[in-house]
Every structure is written in C-alpha cells, then in structure tokens.
C-alpha atoms as a PDB file:
ATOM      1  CA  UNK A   1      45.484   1.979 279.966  1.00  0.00           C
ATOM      2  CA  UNK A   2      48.121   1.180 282.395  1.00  0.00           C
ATOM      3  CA  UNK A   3      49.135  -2.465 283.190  1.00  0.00           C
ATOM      4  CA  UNK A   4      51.284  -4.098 285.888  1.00  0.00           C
ATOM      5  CA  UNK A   5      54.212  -6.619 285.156  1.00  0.00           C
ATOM      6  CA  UNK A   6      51.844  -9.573 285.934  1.00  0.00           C
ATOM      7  CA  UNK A   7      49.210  -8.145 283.322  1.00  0.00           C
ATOM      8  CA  UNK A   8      51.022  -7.449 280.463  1.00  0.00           C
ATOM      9  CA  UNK A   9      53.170 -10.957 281.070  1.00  0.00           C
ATOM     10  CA  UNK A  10      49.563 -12.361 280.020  1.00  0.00           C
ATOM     11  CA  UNK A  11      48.894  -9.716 277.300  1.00  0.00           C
ATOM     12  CA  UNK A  12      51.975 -10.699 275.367  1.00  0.00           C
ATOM     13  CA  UNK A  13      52.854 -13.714 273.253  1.00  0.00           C
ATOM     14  CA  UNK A  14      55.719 -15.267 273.919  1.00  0.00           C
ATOM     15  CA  UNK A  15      57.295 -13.577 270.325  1.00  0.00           C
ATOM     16  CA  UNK A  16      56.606 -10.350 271.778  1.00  0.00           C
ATOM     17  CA  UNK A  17      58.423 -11.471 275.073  1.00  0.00           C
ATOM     18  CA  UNK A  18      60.983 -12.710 273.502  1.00  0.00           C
ATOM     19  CA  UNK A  19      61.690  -9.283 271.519  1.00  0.00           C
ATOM     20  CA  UNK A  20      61.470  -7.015 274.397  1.00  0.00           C
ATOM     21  CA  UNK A  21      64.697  -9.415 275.688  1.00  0.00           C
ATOM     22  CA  UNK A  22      67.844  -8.262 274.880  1.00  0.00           C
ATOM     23  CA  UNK A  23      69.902  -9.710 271.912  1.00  0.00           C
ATOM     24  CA  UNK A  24      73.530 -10.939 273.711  1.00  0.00           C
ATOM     25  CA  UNK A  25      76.408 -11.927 271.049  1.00  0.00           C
ATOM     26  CA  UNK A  26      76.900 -15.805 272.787  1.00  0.00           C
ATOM     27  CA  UNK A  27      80.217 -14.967 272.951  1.00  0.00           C
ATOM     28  CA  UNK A  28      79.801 -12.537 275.868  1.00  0.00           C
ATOM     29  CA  UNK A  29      77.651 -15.138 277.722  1.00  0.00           C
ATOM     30  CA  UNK A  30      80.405 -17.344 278.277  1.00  0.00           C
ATOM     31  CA  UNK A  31      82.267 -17.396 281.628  1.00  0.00           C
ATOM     32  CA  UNK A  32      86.152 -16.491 282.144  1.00  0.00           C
ATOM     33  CA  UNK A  33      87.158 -20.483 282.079  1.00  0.00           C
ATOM     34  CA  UNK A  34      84.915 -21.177 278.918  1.00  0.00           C
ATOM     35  CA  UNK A  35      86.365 -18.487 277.158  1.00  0.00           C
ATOM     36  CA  UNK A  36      90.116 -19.504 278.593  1.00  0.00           C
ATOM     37  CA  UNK A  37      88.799 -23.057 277.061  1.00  0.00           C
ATOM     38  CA  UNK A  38      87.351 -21.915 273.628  1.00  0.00           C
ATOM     39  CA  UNK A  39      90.658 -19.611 272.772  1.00  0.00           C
ATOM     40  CA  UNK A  40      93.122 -23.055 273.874  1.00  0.00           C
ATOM     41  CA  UNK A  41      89.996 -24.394 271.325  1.00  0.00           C
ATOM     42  CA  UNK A  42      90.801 -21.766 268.511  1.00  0.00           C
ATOM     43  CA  UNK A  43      94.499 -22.449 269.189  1.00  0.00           C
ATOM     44  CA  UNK A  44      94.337 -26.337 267.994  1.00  0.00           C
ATOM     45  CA  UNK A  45      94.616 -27.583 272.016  1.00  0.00           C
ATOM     46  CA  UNK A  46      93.547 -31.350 272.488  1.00  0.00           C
ATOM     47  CA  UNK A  47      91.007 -31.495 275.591  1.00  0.00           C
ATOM     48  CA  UNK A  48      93.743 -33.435 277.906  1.00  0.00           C
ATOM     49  CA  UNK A  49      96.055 -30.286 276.433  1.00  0.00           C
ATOM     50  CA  UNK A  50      93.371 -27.733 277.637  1.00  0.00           C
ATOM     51  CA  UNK A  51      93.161 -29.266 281.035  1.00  0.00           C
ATOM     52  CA  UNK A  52      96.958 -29.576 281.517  1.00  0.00           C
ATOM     53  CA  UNK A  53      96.966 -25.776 280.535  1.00  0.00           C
ATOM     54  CA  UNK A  54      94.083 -25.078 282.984  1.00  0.00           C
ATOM     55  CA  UNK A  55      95.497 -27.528 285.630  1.00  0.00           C
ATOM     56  CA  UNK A  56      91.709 -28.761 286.043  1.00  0.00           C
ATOM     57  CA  UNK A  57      90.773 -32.239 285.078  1.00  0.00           C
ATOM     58  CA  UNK A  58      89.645 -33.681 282.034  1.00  0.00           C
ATOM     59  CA  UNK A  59      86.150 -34.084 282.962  1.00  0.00           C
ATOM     60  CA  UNK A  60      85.729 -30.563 284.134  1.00  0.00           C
ATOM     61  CA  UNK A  61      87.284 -29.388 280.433  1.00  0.00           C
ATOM     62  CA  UNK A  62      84.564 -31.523 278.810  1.00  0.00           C
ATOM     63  CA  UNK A  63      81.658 -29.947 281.096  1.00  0.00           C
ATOM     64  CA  UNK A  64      82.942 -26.415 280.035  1.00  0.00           C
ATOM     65  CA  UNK A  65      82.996 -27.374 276.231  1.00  0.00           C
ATOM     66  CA  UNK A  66      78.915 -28.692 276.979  1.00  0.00           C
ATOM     67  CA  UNK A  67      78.295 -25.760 278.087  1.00  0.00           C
ATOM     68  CA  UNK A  68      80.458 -23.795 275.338  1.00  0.00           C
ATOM     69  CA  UNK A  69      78.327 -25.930 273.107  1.00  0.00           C
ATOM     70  CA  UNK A  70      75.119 -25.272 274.225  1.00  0.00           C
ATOM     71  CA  UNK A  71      75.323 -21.528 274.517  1.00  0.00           C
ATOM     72  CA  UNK A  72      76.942 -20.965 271.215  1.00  0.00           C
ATOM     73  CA  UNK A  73      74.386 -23.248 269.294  1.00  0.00           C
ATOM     74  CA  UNK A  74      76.978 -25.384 268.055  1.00  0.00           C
ATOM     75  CA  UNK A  75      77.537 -29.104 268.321  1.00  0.00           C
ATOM     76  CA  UNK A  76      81.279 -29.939 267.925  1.00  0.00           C
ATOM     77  CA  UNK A  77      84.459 -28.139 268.496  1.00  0.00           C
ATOM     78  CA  UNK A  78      84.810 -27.464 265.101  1.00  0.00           C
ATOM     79  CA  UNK A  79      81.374 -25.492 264.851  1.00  0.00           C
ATOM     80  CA  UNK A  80      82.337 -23.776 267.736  1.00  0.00           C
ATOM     81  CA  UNK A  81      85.596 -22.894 266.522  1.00  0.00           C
ATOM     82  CA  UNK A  82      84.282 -21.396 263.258  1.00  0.00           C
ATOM     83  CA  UNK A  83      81.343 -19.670 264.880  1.00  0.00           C
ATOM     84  CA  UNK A  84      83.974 -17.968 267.028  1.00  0.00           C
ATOM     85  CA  UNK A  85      86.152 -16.746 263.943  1.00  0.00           C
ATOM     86  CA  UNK A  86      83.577 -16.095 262.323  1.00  0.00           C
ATOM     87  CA  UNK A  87      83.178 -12.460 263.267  1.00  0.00           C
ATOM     88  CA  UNK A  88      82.512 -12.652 266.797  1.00  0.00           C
ATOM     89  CA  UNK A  89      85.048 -11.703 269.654  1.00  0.00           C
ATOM     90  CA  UNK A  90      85.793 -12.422 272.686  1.00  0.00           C
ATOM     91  CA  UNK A  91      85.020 -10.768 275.783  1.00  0.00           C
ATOM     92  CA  UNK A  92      87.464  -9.487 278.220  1.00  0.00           C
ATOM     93  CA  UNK A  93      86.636 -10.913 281.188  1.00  0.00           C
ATOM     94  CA  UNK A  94      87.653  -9.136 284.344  1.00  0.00           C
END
C-alpha cells in the first residue's frame, strides 16, 4: 500500500515522527555569532567582555546566550559551558 506525505503524517505518532527526524549534535545548530559567543563563554569572558570582543551590544550578547541556552538544553552559562566540554565540538562555520 502506497501512501502520500499527507497520509502517512496521520498514520504516524508523533514518536514515530520524531524518529524518522534526524538526530543534530546542538552544537552544530548554533549560528557563527553563538558559537563566536559560547567559545569567549568557554574562555571565562564576562558578557560586557563578549560584547566588547564582538563590538555588538550587551543586549544583543544576552539574546545570543537565550538562544545558546535554549538550543543546548541548558539553563546557565555554566551548564552550557560543561555541556560544550563535555565531548561535543564545535562547528566550523564558514
């Protein structure tokens, strides 16, 4: 039996979606400036250090950490921080 997109969207549970996504270290789904931010992070950088280093503000060194945050399932710098060095690396970004 053959189904379209559509059909087997409904056919599935959402567990069986969610396997058929692929699995994405969170490292590699950070942008170029959060992963500028997160190694100035790693390196002991205050967040008024980061954005000097940057030369963006303050606030926009806070939004990247959110999102930093958020996509590495952390909720401070130092869970991010150790979640980075703990075995994964960073992406290249070009």
């Amino acid at each position: 039996m053959h189904y379209n997109t559509k059909e087997l969207f409904f056919k599935c549970n959402k567990k069986q979606i969610f396997a058929m996504q692929p699995i994405l270290n969170p490292i590699e789904m950070l942008t170029k400036k959060e992963s500028q931010v997160i190694e100035l992070l790693k390196a002991g950088m205050l967040n008024k250090e980061i954005a000097d280093s940057m030369n963006v503000s303050l606030h926009t060194v806070k939004n990247h950490l959110k999102s930093i945050y958020k996509k590495l399932g952390v909720r401070n710098r130092t869970e991010a921080s150790v979640k980075v060095n703990s075995g994964y690396n960073l992406v290249e970004h070009k």
